[in-house]
Protein backbone atom coordinates (compact mmCIF):
# COMPACT_ATOMS: atom_id res chain seq x y z
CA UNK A 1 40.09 -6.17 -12.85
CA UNK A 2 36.08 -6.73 -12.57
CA UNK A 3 34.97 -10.11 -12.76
CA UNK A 4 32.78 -11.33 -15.20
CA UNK A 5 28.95 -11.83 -14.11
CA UNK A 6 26.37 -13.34 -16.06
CA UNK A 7 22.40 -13.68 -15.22
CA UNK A 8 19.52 -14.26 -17.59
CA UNK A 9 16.04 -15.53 -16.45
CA UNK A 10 12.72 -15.52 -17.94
CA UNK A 11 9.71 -15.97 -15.60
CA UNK A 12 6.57 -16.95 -16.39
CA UNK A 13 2.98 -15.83 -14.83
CA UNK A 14 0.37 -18.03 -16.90
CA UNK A 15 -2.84 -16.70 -15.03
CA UNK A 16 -1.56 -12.94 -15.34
CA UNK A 17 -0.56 -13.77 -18.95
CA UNK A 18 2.77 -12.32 -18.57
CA UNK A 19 6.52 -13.23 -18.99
CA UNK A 20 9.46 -10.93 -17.21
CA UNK A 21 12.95 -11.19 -18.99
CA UNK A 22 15.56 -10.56 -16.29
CA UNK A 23 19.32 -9.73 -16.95
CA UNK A 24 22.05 -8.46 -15.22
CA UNK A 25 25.79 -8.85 -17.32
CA UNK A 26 29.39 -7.27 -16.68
CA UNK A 27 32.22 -8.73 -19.45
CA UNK A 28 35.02 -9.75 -17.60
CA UNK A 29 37.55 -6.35 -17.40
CA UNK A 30 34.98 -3.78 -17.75
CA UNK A 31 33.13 -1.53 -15.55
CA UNK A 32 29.44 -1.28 -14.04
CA UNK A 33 27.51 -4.35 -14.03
CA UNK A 34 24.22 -3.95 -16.71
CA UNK A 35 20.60 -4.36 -15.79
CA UNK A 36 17.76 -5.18 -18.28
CA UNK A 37 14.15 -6.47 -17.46
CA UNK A 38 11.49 -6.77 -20.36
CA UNK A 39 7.80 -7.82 -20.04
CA UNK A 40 6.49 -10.05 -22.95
CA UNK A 41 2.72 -10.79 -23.41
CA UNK A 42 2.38 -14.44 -23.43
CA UNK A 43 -0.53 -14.31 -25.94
CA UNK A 44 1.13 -12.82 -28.50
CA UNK A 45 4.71 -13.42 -27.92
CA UNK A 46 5.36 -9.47 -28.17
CA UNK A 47 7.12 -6.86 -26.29
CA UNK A 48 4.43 -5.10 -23.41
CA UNK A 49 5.35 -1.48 -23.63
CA UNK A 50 5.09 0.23 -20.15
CA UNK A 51 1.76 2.66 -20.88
CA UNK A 52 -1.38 2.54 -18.86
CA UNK A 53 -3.56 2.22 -21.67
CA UNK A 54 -1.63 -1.38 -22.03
CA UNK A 55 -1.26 -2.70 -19.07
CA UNK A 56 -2.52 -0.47 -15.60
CA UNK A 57 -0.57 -3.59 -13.77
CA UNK A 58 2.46 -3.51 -15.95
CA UNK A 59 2.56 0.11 -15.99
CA UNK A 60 2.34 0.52 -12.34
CA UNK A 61 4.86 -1.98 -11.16
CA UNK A 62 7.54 -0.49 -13.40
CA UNK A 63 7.08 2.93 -12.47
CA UNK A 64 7.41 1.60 -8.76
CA UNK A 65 9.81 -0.76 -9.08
CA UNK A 66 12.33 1.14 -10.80
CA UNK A 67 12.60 3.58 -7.61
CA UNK A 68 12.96 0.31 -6.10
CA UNK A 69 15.70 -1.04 -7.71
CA UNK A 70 17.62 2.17 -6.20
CA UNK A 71 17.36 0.35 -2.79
CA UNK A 72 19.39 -2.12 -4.16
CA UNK A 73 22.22 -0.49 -5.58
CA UNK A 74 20.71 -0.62 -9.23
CA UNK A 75 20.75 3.10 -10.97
CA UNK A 76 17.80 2.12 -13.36
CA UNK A 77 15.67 4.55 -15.60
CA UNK A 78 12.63 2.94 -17.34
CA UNK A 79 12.23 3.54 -21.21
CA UNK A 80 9.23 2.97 -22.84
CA UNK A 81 9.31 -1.62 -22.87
CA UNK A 82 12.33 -1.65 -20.90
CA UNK A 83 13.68 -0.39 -17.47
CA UNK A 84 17.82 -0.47 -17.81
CA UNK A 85 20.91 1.16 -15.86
CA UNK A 86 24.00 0.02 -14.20
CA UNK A 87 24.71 -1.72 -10.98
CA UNK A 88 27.02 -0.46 -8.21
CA UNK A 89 30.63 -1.26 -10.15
CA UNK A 90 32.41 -2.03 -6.76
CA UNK A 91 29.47 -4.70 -5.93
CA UNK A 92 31.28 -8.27 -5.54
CA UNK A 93 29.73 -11.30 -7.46
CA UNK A 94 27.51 -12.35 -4.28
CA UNK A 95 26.34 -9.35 -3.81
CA UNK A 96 25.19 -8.96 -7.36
CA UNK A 97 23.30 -12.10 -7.03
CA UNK A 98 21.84 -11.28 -3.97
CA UNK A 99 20.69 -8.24 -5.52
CA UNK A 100 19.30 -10.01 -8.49
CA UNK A 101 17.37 -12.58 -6.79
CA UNK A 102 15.73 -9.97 -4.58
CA UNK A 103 14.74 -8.27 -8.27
CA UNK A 104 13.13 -11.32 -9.65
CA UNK A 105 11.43 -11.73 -6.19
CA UNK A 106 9.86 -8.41 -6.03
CA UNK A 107 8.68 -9.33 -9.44
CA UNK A 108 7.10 -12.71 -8.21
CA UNK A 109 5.51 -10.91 -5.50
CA UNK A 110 2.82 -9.36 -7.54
CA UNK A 111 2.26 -11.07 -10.32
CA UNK A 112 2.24 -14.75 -8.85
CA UNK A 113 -1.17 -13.15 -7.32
CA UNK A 114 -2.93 -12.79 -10.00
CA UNK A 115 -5.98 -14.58 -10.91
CA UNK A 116 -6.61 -13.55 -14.36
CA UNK A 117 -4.72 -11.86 -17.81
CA UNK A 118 -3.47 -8.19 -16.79
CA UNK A 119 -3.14 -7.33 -20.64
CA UNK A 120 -6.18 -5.78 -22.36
CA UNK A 121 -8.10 -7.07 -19.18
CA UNK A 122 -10.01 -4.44 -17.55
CA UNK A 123 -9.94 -6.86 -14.77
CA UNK A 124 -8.16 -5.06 -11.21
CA UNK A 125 -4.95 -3.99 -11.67
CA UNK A 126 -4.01 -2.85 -7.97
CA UNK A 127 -6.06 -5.57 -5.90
CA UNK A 128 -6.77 -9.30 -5.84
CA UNK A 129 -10.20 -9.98 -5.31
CA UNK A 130 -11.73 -13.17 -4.35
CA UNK A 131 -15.10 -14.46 -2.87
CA UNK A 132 -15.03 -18.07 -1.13
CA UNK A 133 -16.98 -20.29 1.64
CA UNK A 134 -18.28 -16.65 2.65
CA UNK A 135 -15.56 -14.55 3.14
CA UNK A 136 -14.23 -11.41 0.63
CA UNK A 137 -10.52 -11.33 0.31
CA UNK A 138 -8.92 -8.16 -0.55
CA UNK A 139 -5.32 -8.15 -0.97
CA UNK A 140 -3.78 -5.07 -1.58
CA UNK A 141 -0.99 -5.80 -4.62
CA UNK A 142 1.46 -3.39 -4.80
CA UNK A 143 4.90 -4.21 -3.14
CA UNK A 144 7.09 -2.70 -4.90
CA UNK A 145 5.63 0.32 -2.88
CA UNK A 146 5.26 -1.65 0.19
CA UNK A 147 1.54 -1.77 -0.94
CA UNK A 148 0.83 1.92 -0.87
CA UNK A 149 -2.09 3.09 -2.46
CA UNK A 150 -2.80 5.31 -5.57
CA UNK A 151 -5.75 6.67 -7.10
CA UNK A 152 -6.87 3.47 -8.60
CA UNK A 153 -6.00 1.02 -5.87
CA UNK A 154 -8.52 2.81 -3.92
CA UNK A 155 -11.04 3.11 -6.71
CA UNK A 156 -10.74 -0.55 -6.87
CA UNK A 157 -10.91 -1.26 -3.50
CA UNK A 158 -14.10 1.15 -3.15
CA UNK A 159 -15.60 -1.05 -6.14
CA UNK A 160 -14.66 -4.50 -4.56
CA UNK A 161 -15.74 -3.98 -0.90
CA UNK A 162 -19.34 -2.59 -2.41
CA UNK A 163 -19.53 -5.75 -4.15
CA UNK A 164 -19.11 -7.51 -0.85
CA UNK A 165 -21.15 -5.00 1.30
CA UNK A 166 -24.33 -6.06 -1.53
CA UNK A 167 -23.82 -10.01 -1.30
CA UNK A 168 -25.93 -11.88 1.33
CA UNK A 169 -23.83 -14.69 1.32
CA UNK A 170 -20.03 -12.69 2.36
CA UNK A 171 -20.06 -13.13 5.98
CA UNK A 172 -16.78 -11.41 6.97
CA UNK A 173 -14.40 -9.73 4.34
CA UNK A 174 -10.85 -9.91 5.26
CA UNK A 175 -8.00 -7.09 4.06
CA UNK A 176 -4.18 -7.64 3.77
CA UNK A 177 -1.32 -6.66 1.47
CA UNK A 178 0.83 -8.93 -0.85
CA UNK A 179 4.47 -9.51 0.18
CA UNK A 180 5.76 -9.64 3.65
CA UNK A 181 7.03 -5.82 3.88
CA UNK A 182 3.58 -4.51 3.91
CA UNK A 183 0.47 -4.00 4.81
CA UNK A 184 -0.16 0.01 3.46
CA UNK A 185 2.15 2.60 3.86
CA UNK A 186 -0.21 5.36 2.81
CA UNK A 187 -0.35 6.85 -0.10
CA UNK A 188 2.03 6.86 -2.80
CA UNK A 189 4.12 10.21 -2.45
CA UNK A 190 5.65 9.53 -5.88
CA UNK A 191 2.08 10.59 -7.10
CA UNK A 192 2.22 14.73 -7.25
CA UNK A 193 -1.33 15.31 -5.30
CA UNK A 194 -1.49 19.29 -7.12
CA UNK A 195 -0.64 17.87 -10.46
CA UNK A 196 -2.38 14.01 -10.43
CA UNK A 197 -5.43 14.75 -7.98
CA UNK A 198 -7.12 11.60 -9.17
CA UNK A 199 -4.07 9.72 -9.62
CA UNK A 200 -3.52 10.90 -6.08
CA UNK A 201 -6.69 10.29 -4.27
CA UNK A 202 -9.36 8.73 -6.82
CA UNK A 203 -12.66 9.29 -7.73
CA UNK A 204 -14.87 6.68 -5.88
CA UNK A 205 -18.41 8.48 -5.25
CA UNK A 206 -18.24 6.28 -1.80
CA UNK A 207 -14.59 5.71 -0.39
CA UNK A 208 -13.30 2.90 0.38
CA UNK A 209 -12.83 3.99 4.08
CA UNK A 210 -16.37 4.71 4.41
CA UNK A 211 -17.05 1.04 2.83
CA UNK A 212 -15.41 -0.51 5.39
CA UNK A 213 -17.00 1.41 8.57
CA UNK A 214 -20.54 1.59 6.71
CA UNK A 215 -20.28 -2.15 5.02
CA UNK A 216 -22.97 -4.76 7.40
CA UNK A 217 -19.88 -7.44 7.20
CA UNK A 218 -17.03 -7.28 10.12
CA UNK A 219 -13.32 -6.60 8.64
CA UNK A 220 -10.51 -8.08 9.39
CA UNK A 221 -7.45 -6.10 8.51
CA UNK A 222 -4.33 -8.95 8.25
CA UNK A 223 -1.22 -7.18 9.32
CA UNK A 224 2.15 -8.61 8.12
CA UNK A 225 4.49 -5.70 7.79
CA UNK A 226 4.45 -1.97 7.89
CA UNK A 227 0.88 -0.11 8.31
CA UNK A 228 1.66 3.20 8.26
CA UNK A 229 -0.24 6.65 7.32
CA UNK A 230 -3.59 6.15 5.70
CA UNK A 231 -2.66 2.07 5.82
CA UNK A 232 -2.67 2.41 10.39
CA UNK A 233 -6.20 4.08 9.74
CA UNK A 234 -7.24 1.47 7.43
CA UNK A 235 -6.40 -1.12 10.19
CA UNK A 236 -8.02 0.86 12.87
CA UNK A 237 -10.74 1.58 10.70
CA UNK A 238 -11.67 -2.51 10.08
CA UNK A 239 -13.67 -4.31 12.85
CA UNK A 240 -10.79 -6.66 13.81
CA UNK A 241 -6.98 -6.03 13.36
CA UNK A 242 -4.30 -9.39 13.71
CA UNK A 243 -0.87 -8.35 12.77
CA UNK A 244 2.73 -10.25 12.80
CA UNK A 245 5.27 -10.12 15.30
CA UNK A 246 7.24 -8.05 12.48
CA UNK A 247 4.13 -5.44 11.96
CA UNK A 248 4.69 -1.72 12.93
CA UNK A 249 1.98 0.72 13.15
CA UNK A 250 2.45 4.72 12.91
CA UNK A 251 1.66 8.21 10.65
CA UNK A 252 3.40 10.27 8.58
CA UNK A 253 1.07 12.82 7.68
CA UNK A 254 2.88 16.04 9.10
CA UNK A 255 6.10 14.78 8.59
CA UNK A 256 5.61 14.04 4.08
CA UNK A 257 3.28 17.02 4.21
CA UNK A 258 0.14 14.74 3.62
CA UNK A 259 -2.84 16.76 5.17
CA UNK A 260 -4.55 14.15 7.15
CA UNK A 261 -6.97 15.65 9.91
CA UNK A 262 -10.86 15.74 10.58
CA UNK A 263 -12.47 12.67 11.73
CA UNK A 264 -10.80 9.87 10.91
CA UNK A 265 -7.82 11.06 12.83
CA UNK A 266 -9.77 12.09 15.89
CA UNK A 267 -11.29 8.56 15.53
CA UNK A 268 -8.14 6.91 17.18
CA UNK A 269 -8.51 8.57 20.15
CA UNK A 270 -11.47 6.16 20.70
CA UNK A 271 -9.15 3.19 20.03
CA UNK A 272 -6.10 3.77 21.94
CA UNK A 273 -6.79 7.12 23.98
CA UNK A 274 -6.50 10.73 23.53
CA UNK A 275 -2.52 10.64 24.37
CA UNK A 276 -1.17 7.93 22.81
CA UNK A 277 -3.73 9.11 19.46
CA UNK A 278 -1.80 12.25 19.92
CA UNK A 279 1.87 10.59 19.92
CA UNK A 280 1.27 8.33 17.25
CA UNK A 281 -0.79 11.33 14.82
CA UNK A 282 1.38 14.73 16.11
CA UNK A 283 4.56 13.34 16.49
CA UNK A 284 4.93 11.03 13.49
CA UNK A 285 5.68 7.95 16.42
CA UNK A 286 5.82 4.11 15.07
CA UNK A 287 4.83 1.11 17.44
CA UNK A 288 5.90 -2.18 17.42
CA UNK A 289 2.80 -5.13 17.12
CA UNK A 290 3.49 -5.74 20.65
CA UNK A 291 3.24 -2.35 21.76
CA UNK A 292 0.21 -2.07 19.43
CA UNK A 293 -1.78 -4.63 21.41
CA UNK A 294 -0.83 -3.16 24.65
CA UNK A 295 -2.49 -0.17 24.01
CA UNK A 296 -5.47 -1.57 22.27
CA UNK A 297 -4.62 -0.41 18.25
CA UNK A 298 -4.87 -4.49 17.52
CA UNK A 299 -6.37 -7.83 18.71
CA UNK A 300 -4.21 -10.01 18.49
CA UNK A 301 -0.14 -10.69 17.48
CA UNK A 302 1.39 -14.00 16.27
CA UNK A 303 4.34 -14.94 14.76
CA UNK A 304 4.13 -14.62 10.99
CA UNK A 305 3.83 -18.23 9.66
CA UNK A 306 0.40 -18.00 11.99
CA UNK A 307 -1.21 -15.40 10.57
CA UNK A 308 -4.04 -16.84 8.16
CA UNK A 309 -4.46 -19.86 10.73
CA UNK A 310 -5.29 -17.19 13.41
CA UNK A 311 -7.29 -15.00 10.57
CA UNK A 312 -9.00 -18.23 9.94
CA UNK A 313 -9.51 -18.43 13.66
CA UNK A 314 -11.82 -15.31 13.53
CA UNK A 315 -13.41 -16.13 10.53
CA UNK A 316 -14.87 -19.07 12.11
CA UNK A 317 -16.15 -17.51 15.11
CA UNK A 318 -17.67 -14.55 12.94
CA UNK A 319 -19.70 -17.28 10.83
CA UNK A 320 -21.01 -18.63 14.38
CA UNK A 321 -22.75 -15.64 15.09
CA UNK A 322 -26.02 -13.85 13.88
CA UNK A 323 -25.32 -11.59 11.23
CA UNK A 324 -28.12 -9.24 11.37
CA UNK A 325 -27.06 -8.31 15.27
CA UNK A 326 -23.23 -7.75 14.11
CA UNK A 327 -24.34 -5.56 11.63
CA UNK A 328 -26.73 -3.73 14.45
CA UNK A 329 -23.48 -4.04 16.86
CA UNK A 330 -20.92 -2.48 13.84
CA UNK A 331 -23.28 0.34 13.41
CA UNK A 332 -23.70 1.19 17.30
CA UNK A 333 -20.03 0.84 17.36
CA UNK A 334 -20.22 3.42 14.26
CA UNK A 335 -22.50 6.18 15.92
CA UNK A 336 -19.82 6.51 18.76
CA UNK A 337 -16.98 6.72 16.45
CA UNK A 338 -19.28 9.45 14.49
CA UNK A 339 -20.23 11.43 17.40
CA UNK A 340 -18.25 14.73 16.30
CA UNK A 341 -17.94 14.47 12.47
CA UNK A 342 -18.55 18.08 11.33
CA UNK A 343 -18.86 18.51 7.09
CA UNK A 344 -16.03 20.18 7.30
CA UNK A 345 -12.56 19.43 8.85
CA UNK A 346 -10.49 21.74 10.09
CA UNK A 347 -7.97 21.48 7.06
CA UNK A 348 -10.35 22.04 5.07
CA UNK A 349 -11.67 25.54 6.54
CA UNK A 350 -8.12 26.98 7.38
CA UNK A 351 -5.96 25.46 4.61
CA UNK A 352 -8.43 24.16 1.66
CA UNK A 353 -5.34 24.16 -1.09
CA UNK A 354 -2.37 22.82 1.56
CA UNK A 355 -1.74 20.35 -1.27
CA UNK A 356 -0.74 23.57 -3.96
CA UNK A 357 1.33 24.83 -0.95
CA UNK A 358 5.32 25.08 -1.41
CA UNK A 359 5.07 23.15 1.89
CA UNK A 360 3.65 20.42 0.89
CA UNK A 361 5.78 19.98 -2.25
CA UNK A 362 8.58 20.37 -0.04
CA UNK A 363 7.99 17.97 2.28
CA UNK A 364 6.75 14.88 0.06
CA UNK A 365 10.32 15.39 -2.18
CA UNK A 366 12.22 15.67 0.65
CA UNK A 367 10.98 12.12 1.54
CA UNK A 368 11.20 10.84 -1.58
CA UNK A 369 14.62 12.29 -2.36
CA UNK A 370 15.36 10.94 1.38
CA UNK A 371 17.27 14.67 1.75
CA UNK A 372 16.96 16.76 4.82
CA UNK A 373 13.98 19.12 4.53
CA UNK A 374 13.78 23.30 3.85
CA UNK A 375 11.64 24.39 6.86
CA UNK A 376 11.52 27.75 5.47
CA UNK A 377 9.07 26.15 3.42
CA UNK A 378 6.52 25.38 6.20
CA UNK A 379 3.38 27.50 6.34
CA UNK A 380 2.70 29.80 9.15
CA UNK A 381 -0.23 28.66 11.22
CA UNK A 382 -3.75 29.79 10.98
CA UNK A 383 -4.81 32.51 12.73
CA UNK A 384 -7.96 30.94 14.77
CA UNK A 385 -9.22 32.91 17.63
CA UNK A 386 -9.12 32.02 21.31
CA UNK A 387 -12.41 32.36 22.49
């Protein structure tokens, strides 16, 4: 006979103007455990339905978190103000507990970040943003998806690092990801990239990757977890990279059928060399933080409880510096990196609509479906001459 499990909780996020009803229930005899979370707007007291046009934040973190739940045993479908499903039924009273403090946790991970309401705010929905004593802090606020990035995450991290790049006073500006998972994995493969293009990739006139390599202020790119796909070039790309004994560093690209190429892959041969650029890129390899210093992908690796004490490390000797010759130094540093950067990459002369391909749909399912992949649907190469 099932035991009977009981767990209600109501948190509270005052500066995000937000309140998250947890529940998970199973009546004492009967089958599958229940899950329930709600969202309440503080303000009014009333139910936050899960649309866009609502609540960006809200809407995001539900449609990521209830592929997260999955990871913990919780079969969940999200409805329109509620996301609701059964547990595992053979799951043992610790266990559900376990599971349902890790669900409120994942929960307190975003929103205890935010600074302001994320109702009827057209405030940043993806990001934290803060200027202080000199220094921009970006924190990337997604980790339900292990802070991968969507459309508007890098819209607003375009927007944000501009703001920095224009202000006199920012002396360093200093990227990391919320939760201690994360950095970036990439981008998010639950976006279709043929059927929600801006969803998929945004619509900043100026990228946020060419902010960061163009901007007159050094980056540092904070590494505590996984910085993988277009997350490793986002660390590579910033000045300075200081990551956590429990960092890892690698690409996807070929592997999810995400068509990275063109310079800012080629650019990682001047960090680490042509062969291990070639490993980590063509093979799909991961490296350890360790590893990662020993080849020259980061600066420095400390234990995780150090990380912001070492960042803050940096920071200071950045401030003790001229400004006007790092800026000349970043941009001499620059031309090198931009010494082959044709207009156009080689995707996009030999395979300008890879992501309409059957390949491409076939390999970013397969990874989220975590199923072993069709290779009949790979395309044949292109037919480049020898010359």
């Amino acid at each position: 006979m099932s035991e009977r499990f009981q767990f209600e909780a109501s948190v509270d996020y005052p500066d995000a103007g937000v309140r998250f009803n947890v529940s998970l229930t199973r009546a004492s005899g009967s089958g599958e455990p229940q899950f329930k979370l709600t969202v309440d707007d503080m303000a009014t007291g009333r139910p936050v339905a899960f649309n866009h046009q609502v609540s960006p934040a809200v809407h995001d973190f539900t449609r990521g978190y209830t592929r997260w739940l999955a990871t913990k045993g919780i079969r969940a479908a999200r409805g329109e103000a509620d996301i609701s499903g059964p547990a595992r039924r053979d799951a043992s009273a610790a266990q559900l507990i376990q599971a349902v403090h890790d669900a409120v946790d994942m929960i307190d991970q975003r929103f205890s970040n935010y600074r302001g309401p994320v109702v009827g705010s057209e405030g940043y929905s993806d990001i934290v943003f803060e200027k202080r004593d000199g220094v921009a802090y970006l924190l990337l606020n997604r980790p339900e998806t292990y802070n991968a990035k969507r459309g508007i995450t890098m819209n607003e991290m375009a927007d944000a690092l501009l703001d920095a790049a224009g202000d006199d006073s920012i002396r360093v500006a200093v990227i990391s990801g919320a939760g201690p998972n994360g950095f970036c994995t990439g981008n998010d493969q639950s976006y279709d990239p043929s059927l929600e293009g801006a969803d998929y990739s945004g619509t900043a006139k100026v990228s946020y990757s060419k902010v960061i390599r163009q901007m007159p202020q050094p980056v540092i790119a904070a590494v505590d977890g996984f910085a993988i796909g277009s997350g490793n070039i986002m660390a590579y790309e910033c000045d300075y990279t200081i990551a956590t004994t429990r960092s890892h560093f690698g690409q996807t690209g070929p592997r999810v059928g995400s068509p990275a190429n063109g310079h800012t892959v080629a650019m990682l041969a001047a960090r680490v060399g042509q062969k291990k650029a070639r490993e980590m890129w063509m093979l799909c390899q991961q490296f350890s933080a360790q590893e990662a210093l020993e080849m020259g992908l980061v600066n420095k690796v400390v234990e995780p409880d150090q990380l912001w004490a070492e960042v803050d490390r940096w920071i200071a000797a950045i401030k003790n510096v001229s400004p006007a010759i790092l800026q000349m130094q970043k941009m001499s540093f620059a031309q090198h990196d931009d010494f082959q950067a044709p207009e156009r990459s080689p995707g996009q002369e030999y395979f300008p609509n890879y992501t309409d391909s059957e390949e491409c749909r076939e390999r970013r399912l397969a990874f989220l479906e975590r199923r072993p992949l069709d290779t009949s649907k790979n395309l044949p190469y292109a037919k480049v001459p020898i010359e």
